[in-house]
Protein backbone atom coordinates (compact mmCIF):
# COMPACT_ATOMS: atom_id res chain seq x y z
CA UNK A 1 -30.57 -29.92 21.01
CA UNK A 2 -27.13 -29.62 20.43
CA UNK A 3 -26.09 -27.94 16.79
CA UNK A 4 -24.06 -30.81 14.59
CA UNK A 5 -20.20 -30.33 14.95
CA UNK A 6 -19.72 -30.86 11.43
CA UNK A 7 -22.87 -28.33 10.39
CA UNK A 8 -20.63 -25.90 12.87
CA UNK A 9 -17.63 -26.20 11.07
CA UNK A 10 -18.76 -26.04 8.03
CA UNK A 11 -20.95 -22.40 8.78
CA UNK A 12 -17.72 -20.87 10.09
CA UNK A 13 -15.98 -21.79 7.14
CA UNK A 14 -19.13 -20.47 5.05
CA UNK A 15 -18.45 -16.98 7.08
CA UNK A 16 -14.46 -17.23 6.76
CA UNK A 17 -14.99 -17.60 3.29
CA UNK A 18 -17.20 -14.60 2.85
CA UNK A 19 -15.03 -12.51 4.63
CA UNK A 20 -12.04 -13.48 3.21
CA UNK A 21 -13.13 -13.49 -0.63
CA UNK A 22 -12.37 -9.70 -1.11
CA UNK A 23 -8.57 -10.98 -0.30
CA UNK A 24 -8.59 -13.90 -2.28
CA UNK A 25 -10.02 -11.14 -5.01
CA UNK A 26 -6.87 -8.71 -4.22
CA UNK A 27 -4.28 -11.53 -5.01
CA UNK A 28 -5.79 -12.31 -8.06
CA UNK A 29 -5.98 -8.99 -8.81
CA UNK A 30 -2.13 -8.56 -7.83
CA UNK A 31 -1.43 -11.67 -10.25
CA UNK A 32 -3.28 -10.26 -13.32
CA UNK A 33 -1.13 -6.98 -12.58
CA UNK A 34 2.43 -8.96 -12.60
CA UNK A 35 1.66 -11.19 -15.61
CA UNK A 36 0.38 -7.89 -17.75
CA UNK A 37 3.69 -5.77 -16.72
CA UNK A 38 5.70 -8.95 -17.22
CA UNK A 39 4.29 -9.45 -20.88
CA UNK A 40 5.91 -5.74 -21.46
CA UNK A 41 8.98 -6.53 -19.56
CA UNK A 42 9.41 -9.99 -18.67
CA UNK A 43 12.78 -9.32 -17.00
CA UNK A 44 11.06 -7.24 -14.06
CA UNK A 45 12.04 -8.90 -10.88
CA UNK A 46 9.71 -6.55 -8.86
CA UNK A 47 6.74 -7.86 -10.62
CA UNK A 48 7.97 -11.59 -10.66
CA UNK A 49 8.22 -11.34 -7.01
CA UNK A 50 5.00 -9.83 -6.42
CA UNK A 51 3.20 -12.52 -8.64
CA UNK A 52 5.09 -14.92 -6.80
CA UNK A 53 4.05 -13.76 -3.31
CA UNK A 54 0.58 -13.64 -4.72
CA UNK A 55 0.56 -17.23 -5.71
CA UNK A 56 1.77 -18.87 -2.84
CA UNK A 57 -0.83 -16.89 -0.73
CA UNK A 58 -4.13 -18.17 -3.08
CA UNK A 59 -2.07 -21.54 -3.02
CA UNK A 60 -2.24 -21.58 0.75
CA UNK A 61 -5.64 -20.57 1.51
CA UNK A 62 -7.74 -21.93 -1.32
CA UNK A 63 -7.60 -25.53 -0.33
CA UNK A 64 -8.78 -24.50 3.34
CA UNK A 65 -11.78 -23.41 1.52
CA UNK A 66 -12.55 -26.50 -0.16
CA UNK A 67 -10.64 -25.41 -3.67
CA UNK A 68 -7.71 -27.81 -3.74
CA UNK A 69 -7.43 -27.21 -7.68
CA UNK A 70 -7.36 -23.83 -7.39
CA UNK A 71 -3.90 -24.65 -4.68
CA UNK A 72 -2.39 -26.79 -7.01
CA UNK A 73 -2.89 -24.30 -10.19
CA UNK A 74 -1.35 -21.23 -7.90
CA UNK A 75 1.60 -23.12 -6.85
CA UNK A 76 2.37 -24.26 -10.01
CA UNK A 77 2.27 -20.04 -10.70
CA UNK A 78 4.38 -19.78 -7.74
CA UNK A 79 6.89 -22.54 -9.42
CA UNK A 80 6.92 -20.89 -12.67
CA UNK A 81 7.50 -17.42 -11.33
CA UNK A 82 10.51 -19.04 -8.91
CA UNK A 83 12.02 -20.53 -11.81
CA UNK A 84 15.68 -18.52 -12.21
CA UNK A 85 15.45 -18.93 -15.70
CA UNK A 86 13.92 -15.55 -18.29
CA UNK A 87 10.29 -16.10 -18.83
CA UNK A 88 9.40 -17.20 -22.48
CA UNK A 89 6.86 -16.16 -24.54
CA UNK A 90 5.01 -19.48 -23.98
CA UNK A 91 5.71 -19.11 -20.23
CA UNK A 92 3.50 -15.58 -20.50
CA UNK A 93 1.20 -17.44 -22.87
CA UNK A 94 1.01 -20.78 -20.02
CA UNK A 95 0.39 -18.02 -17.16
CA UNK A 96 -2.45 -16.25 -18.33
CA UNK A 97 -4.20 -19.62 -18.61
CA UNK A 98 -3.63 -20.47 -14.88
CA UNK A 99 -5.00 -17.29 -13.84
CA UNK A 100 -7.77 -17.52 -16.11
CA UNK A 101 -8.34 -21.48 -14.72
CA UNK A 102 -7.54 -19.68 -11.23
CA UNK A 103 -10.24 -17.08 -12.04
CA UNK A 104 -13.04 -20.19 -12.67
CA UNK A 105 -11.88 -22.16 -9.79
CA UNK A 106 -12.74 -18.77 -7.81
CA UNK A 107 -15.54 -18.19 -9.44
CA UNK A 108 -17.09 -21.37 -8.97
CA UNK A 109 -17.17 -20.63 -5.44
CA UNK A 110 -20.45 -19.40 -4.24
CA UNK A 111 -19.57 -16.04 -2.14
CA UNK A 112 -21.51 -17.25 1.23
């Protein structure tokens, strides 16, 4: 008997998933790191563009994983962190929600 393409598919992207978690883990990581240094200096472009590059990682890989809201809530960190304009205190403030709404998306996950 021939295994179920579908039932194939959807164990590899179990195992992808596993594997790639710890990754997923490292950008958030990164993320948490830029908004924290940009809450003491919110001028740092070094941080911005680290955030940035963080964000539009998670918001490319999360929806292969079945986590579309988790794309849309890192690209809408990758469009704030784009934005030429000086990040506001409510920007900071607006941030640390994603990531924390990031951080449940994640979490909600199971890790296999």
């Amino acid at each position: 008997m021939t295994e179920d393409p579908a039932a194939k598919i959807a164990a590899r992207l179990s195992e992808l998933w596993r594997t790639s978690r710890p990754t997923v883990l490292e950008r958030m990581n990164l993320l948490r790191s830029a908004c924290d240094s940009l809450t003491q200096n919110p001028a740092d472009e070094e941080d911005r563009a680290t955030g940035r590059e963080a964000a539009h990682k998670l918001s490319g890989v999360l929806g292969v994983f079945g986590l579309p809201q988790g794309s849309e809530i890192a690209a809408s960190v990758e469009h704030l962190l784009k934005s030429p304009e000086p990040l506001t205190a409510d920007d900071l403030s607006g941030l640390r929600e994603r990531i924390a709404d990031l951080d449940a998306v994640i979490a909600s996950k199971p890790e296999s």
